[in-house]
Protein backbone atom coordinates (compact mmCIF):
# COMPACT_ATOMS: atom_id res chain seq x y z
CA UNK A 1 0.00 0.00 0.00
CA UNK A 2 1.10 3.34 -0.94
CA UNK A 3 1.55 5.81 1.40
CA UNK A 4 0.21 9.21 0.49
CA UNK A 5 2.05 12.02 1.94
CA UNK A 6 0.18 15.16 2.83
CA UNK A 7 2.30 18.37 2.13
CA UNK A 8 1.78 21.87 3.52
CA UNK A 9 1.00 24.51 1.14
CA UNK A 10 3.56 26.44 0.81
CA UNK A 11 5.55 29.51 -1.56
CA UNK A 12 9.11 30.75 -1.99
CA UNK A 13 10.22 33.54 0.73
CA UNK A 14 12.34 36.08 -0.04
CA UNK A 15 15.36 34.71 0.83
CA UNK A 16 14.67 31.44 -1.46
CA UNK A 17 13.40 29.03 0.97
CA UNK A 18 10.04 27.00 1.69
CA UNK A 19 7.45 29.28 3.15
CA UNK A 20 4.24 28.03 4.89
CA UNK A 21 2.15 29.34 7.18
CA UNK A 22 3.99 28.30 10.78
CA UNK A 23 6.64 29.98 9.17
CA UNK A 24 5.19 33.32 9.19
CA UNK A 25 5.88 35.86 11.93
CA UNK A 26 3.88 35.64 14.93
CA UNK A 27 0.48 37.06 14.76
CA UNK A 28 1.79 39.05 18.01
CA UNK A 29 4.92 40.61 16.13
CA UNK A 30 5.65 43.89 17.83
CA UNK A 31 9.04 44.59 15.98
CA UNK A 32 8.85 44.82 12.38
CA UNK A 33 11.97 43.75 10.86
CA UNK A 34 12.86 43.80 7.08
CA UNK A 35 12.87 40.12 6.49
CA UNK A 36 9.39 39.61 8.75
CA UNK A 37 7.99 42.27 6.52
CA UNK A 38 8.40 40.35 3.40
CA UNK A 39 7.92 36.65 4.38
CA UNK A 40 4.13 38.69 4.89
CA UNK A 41 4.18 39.90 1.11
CA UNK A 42 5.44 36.72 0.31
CA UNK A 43 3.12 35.10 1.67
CA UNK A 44 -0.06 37.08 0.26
CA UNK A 45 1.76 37.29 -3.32
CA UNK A 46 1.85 33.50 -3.32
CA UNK A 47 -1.40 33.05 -2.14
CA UNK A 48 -0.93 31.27 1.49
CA UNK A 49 -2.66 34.20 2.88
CA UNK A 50 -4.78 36.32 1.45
CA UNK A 51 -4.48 40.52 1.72
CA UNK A 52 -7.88 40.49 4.31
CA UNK A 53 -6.24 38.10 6.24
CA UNK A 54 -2.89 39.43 6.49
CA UNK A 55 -3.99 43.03 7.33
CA UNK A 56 -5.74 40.89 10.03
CA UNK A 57 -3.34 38.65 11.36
CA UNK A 58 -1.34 41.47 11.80
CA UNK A 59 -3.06 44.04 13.18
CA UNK A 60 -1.69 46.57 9.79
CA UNK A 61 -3.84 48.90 7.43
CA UNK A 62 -4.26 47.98 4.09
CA UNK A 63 -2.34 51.36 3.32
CA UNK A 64 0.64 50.02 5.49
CA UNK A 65 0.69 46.84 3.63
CA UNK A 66 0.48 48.49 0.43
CA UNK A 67 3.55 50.67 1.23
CA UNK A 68 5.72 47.43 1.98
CA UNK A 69 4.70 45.54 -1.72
CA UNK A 70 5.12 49.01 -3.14
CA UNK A 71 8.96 49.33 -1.06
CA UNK A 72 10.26 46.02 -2.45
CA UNK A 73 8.78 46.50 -5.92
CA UNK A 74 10.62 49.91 -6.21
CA UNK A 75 13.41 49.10 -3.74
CA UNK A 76 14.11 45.70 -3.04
CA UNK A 77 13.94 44.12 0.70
CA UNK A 78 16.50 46.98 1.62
CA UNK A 79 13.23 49.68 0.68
CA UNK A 80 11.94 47.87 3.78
CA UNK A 81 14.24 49.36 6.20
CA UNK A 82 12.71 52.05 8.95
CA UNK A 83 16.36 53.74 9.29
CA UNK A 84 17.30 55.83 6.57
CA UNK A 85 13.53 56.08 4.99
CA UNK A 86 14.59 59.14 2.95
CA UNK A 87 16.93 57.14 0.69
CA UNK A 88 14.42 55.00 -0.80
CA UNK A 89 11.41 57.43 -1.55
């Protein structure tokens, strides 16, 4: 008998790697740090979580979301960064 194995969905983070949902930073995440800030967009790009949910989870406006997708699109992961904001806008 073959044994089926059940995988958990999952996409590619930003640095690469196997991303699923236990993965994800805490729903309690206080400190938002560049690489927690996109395993989220990750995450909703690739469909593990959708944009509702994530604003949700996390306790973030849809406007503050928005600005991180719109930081790595224009900036990279490094457009993520709190220190220096002036450089990358």
């Amino acid at each position: 008998m073959q044994r089926r194995q059940q995988r958990e969905p999952y996409v590619i983070g930003p640095d690469g790697t196997p991303l699923t949902l236990a993965d994800l930073p805490s729903p309690n995440t206080k400190r938002w740090v560049i690489r927690r800030k996109a395993e989220v967009v990750s995450a909703v790009r690739g469909g593990l979580l959708s944009f509702d949910a994530a604003c949700e989870r996390y306790r973030i406006t849809e406007e503050e979301f928005l600005s991180w997708e719109k930081a790595i699109d224009k900036h990279g992961m490094q457009g993520l960064r709190a220190t220096r904001v002036q450089q990358y806008r």
